[in-house]
PDB file of N, CA and C in Angstrom:
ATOM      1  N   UNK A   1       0.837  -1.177   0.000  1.00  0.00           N
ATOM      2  CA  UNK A   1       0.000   0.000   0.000  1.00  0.00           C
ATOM      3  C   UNK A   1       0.892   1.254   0.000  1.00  0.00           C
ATOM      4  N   UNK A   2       0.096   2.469  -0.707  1.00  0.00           N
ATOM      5  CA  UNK A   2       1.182   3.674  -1.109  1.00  0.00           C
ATOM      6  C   UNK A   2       0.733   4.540   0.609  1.00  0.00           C
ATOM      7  N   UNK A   3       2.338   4.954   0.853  1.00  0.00           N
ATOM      8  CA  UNK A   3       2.530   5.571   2.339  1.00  0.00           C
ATOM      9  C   UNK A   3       1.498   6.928   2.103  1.00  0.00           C
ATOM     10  N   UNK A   4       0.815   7.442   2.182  1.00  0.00           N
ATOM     11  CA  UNK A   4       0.092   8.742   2.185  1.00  0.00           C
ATOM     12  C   UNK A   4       1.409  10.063   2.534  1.00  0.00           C
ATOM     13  N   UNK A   5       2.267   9.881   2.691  1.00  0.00           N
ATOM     14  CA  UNK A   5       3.135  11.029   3.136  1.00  0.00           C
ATOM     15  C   UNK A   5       3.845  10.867   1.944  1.00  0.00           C
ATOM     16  N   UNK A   6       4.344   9.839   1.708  1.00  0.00           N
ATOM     17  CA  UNK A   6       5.455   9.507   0.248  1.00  0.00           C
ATOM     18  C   UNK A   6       4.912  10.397  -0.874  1.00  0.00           C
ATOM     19  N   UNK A   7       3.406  10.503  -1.131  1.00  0.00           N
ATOM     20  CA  UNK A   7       2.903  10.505  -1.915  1.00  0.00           C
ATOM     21  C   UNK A   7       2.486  11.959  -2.273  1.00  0.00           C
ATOM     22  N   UNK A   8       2.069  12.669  -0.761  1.00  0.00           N
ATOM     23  CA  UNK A   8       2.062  13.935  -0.726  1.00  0.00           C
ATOM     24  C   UNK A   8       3.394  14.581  -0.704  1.00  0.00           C
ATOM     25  N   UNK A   9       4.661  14.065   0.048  1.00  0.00           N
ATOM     26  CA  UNK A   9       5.881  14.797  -0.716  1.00  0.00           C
ATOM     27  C   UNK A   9       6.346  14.891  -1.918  1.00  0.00           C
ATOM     28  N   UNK A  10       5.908  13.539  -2.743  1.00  0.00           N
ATOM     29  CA  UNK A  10       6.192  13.856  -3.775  1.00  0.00           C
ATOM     30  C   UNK A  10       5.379  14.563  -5.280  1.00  0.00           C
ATOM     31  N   UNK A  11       3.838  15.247  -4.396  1.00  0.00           N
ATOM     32  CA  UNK A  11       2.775  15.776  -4.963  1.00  0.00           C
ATOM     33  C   UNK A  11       3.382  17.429  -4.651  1.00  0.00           C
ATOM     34  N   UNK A  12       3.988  17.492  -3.633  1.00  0.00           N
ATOM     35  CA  UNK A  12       4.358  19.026  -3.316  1.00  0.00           C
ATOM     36  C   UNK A  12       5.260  19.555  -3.932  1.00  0.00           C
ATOM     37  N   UNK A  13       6.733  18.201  -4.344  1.00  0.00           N
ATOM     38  CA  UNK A  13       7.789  18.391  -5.261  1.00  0.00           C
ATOM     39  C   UNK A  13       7.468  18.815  -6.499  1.00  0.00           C
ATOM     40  N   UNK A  14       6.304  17.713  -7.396  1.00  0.00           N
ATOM     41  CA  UNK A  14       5.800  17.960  -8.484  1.00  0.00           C
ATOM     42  C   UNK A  14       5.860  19.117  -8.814  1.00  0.00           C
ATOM     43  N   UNK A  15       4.594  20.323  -7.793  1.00  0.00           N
ATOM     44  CA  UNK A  15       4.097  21.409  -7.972  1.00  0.00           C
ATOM     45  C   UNK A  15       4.652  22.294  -7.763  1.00  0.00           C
ATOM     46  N   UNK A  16       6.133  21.897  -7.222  1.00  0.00           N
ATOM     47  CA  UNK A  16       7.078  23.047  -7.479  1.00  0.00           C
ATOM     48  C   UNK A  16       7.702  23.156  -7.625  1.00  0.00           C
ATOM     49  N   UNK A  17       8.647  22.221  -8.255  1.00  0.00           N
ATOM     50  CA  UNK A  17       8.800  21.604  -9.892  1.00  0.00           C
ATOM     51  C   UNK A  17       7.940  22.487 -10.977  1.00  0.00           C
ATOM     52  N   UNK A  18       6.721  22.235 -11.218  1.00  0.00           N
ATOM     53  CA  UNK A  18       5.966  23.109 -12.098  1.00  0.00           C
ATOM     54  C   UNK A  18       6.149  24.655 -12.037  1.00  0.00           C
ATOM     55  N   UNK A  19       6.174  24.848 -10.850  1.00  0.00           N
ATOM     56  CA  UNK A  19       6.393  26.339 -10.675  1.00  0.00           C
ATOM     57  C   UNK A  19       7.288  27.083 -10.824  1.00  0.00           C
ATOM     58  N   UNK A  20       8.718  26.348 -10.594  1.00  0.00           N
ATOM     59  CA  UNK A  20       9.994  27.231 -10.430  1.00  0.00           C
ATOM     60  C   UNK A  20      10.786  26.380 -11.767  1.00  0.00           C
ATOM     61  N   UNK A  21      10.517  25.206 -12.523  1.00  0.00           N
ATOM     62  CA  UNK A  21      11.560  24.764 -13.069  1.00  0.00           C
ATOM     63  C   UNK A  21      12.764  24.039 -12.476  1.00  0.00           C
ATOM     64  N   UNK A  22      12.714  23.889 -11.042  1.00  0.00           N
ATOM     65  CA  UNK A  22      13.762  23.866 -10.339  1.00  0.00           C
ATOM     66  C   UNK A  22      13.762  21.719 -10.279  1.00  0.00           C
ATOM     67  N   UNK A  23      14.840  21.591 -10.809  1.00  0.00           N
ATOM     68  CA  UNK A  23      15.361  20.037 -10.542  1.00  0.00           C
ATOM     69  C   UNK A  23      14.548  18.870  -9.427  1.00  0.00           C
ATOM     70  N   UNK A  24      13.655  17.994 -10.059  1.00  0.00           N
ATOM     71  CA  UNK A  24      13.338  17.379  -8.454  1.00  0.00           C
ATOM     72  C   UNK A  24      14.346  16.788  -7.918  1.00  0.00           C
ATOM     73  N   UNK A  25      15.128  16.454  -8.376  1.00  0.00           N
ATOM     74  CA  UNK A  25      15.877  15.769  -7.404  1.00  0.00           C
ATOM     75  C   UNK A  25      16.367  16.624  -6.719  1.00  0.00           C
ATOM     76  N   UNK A  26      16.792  17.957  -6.790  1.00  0.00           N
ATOM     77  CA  UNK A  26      17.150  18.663  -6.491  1.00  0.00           C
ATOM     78  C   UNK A  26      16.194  18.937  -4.783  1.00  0.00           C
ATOM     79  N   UNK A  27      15.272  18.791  -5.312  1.00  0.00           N
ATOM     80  CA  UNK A  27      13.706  18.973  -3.885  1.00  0.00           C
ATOM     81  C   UNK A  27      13.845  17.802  -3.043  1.00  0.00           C
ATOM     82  N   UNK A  28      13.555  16.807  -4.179  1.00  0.00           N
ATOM     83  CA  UNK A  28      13.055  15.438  -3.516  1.00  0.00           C
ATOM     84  C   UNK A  28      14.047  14.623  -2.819  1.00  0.00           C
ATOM     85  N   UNK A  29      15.491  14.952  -3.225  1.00  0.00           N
ATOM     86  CA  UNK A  29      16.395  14.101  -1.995  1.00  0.00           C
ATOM     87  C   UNK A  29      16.908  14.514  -1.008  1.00  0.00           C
ATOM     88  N   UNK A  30      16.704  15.736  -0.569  1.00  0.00           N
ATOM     89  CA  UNK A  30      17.017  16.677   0.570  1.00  0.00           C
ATOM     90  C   UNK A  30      15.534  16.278   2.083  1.00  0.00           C
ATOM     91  N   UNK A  31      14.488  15.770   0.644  1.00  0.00           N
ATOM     92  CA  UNK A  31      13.384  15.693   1.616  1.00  0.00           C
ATOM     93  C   UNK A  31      13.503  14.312   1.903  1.00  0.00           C
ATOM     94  N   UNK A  32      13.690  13.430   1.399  1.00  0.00           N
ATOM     95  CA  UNK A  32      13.844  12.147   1.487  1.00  0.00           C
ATOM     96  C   UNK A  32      14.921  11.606   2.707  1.00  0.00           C
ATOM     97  N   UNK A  33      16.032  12.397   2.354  1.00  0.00           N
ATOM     98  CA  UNK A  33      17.406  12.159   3.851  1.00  0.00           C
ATOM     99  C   UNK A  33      16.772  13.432   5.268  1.00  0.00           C
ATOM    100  N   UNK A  34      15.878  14.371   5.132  1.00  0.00           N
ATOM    101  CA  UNK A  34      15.957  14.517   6.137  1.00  0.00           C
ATOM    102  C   UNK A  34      14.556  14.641   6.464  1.00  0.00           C
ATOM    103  N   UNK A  35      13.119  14.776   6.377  1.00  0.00           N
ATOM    104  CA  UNK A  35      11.903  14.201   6.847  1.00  0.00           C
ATOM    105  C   UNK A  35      11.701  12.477   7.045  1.00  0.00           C
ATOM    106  N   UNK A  36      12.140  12.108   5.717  1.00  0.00           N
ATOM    107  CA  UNK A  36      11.757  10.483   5.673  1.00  0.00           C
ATOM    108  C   UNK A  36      13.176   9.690   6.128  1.00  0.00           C
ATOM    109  N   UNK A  37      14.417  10.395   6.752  1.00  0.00           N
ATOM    110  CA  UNK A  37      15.344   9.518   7.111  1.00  0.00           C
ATOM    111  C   UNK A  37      15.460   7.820   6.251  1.00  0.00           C
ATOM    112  N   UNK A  38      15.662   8.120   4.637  1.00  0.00           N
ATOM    113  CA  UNK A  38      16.345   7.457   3.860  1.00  0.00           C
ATOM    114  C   UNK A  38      17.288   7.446   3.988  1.00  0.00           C
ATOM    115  N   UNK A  39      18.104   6.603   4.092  1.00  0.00           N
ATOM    116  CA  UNK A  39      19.962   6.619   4.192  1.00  0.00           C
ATOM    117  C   UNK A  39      20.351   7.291   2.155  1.00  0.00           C
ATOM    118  N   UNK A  40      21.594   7.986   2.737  1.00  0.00           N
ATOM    119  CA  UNK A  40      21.797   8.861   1.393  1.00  0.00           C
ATOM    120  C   UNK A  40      21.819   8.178  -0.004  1.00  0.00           C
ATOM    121  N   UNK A  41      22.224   6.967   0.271  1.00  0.00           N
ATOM    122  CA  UNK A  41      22.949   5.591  -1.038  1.00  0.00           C
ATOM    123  C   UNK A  41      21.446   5.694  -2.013  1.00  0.00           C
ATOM    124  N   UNK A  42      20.529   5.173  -0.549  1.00  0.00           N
ATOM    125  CA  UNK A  42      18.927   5.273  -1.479  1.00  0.00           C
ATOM    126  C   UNK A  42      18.701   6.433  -1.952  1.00  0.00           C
ATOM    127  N   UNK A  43      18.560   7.174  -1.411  1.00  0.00           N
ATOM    128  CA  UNK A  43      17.872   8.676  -1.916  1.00  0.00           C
ATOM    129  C   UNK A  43      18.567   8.659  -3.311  1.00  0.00           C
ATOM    130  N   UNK A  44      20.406   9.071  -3.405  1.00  0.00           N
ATOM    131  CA  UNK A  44      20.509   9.502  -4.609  1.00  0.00           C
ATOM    132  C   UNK A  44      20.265   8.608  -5.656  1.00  0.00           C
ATOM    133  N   UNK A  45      20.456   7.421  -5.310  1.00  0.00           N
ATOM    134  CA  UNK A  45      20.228   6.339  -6.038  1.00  0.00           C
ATOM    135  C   UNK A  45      18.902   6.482  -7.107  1.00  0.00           C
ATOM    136  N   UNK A  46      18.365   6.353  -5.969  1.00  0.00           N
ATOM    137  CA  UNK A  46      16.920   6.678  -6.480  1.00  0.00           C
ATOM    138  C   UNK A  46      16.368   8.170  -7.610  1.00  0.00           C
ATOM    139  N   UNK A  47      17.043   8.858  -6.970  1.00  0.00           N
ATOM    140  CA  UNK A  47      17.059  10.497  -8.002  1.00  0.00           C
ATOM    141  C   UNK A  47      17.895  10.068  -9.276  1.00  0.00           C
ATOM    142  N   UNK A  48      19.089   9.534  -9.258  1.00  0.00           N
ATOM    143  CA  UNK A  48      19.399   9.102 -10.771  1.00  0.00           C
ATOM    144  C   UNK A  48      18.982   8.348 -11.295  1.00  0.00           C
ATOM    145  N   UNK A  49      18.240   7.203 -10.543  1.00  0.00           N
ATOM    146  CA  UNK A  49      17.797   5.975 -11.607  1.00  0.00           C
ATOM    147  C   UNK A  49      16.062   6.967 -12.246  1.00  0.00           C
ATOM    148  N   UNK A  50      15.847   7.549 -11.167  1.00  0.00           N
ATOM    149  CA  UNK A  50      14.479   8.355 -12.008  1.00  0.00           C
ATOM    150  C   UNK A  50      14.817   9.331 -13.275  1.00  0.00           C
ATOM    151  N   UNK A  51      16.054  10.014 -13.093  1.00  0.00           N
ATOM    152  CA  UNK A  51      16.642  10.733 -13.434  1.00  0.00           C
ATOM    153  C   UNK A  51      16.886  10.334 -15.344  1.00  0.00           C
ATOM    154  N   UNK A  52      17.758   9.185 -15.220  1.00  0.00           N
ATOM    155  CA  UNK A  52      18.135   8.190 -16.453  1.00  0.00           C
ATOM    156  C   UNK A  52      16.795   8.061 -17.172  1.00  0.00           C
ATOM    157  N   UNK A  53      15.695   7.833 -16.529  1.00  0.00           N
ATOM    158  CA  UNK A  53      14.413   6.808 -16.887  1.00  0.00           C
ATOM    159  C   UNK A  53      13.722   8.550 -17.829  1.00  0.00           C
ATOM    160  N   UNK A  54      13.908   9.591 -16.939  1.00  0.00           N
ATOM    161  CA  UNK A  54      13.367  10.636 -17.739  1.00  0.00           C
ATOM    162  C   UNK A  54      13.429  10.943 -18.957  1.00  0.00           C
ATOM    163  N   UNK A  55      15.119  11.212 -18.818  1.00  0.00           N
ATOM    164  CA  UNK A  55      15.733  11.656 -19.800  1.00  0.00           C
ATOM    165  C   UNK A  55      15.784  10.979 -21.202  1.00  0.00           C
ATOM    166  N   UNK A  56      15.861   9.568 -21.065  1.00  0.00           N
ATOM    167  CA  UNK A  56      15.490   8.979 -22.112  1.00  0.00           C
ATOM    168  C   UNK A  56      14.228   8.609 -22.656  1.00  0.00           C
ATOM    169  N   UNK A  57      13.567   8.975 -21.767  1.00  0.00           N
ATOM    170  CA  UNK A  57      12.178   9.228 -22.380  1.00  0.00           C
ATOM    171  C   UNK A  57      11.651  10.668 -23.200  1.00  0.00           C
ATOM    172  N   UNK A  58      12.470  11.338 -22.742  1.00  0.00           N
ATOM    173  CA  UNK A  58      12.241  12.814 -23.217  1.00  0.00           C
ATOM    174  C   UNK A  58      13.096  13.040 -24.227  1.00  0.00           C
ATOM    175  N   UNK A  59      14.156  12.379 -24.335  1.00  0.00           N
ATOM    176  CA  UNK A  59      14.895  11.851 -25.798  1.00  0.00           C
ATOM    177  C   UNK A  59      13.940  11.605 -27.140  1.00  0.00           C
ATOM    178  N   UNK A  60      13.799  10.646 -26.482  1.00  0.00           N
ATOM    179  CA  UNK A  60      12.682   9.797 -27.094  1.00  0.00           C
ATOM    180  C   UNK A  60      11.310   9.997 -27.805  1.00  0.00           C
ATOM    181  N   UNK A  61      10.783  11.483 -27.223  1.00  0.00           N
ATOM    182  CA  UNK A  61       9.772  12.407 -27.202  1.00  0.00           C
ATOM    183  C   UNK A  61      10.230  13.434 -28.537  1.00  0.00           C
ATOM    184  N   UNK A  62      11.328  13.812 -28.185  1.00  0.00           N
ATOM    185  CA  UNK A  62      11.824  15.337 -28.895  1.00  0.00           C
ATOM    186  C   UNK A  62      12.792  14.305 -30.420  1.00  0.00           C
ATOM    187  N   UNK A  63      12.766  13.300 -30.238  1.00  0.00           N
ATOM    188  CA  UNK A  63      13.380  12.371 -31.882  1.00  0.00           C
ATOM    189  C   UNK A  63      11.947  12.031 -32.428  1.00  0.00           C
ATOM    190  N   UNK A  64      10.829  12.020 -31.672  1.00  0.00           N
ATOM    191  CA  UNK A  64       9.853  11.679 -32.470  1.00  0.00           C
ATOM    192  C   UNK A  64       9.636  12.995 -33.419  1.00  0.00           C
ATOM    193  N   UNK A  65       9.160  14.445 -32.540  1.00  0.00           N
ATOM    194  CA  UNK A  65       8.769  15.361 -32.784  1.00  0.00           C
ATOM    195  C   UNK A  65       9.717  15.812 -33.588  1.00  0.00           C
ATOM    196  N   UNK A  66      11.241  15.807 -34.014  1.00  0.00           N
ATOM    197  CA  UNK A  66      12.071  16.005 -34.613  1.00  0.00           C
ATOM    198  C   UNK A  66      11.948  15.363 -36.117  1.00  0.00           C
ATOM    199  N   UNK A  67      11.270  14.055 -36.497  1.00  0.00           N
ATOM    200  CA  UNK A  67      10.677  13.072 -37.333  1.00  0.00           C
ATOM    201  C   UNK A  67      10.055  14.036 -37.851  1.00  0.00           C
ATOM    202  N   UNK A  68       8.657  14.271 -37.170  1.00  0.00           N
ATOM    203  CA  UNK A  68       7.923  14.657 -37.781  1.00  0.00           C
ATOM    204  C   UNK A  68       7.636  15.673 -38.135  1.00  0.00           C
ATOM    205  N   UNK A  69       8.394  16.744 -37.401  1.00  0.00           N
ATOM    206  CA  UNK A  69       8.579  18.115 -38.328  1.00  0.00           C
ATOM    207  C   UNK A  69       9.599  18.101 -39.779  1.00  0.00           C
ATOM    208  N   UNK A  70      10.354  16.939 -39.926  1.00  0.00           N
ATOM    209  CA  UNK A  70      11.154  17.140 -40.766  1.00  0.00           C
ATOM    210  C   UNK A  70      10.817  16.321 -42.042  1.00  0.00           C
ATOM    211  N   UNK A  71       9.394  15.653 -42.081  1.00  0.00           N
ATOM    212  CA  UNK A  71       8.724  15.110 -43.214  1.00  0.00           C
ATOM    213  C   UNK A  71       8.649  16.107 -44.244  1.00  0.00           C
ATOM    214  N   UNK A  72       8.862  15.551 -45.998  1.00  0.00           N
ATOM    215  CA  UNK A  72       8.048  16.570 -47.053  1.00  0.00           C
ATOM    216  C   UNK A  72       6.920  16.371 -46.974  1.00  0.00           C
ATOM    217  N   UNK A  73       6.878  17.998 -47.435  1.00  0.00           N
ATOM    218  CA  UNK A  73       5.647  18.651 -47.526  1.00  0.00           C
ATOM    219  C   UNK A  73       4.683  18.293 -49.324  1.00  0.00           C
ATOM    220  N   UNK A  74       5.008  17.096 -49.752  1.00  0.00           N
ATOM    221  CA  UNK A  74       4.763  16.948 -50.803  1.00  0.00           C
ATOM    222  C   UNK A  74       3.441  15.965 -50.464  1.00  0.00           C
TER     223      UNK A  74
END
């Protein structure tokens, strides 16, 4: 079952994330080692493996959109 706190820290990160542009990991592992007393190995661990999983998805996103703006127009 999902922790109700996990879920709202990482609903608060989201939204401000949205707001400022600012890195979650940048938010989310500061909150993780010192509200939720994660040992550090996990936390960052965890911020890069999310981190990797993004980025290549957003790769992945901007080669599609890159495709398809670059079709003729014939």
């Amino acid at each position: 079952m999902i922790d109700v706190s996990f879920a709202l820290a990482g609903a608060l990160t989201g939204f401000v994330v949205g707001l400022t542009g600012v890195g979650g990991g940048a938010l989310m592992t500061p909150i993780l080692l010192i509200v939720f007393g994660v040992s550090p190995t996990t936390a960052i661990a965890t911020d890069l493996w999310f981190a990797a999983i993004t980025k290549l998805a957003g790769a992945r996103v901007h080669q599609l959109s890159w495709q398809i703006c670059s079709l003729p127009l014939n």
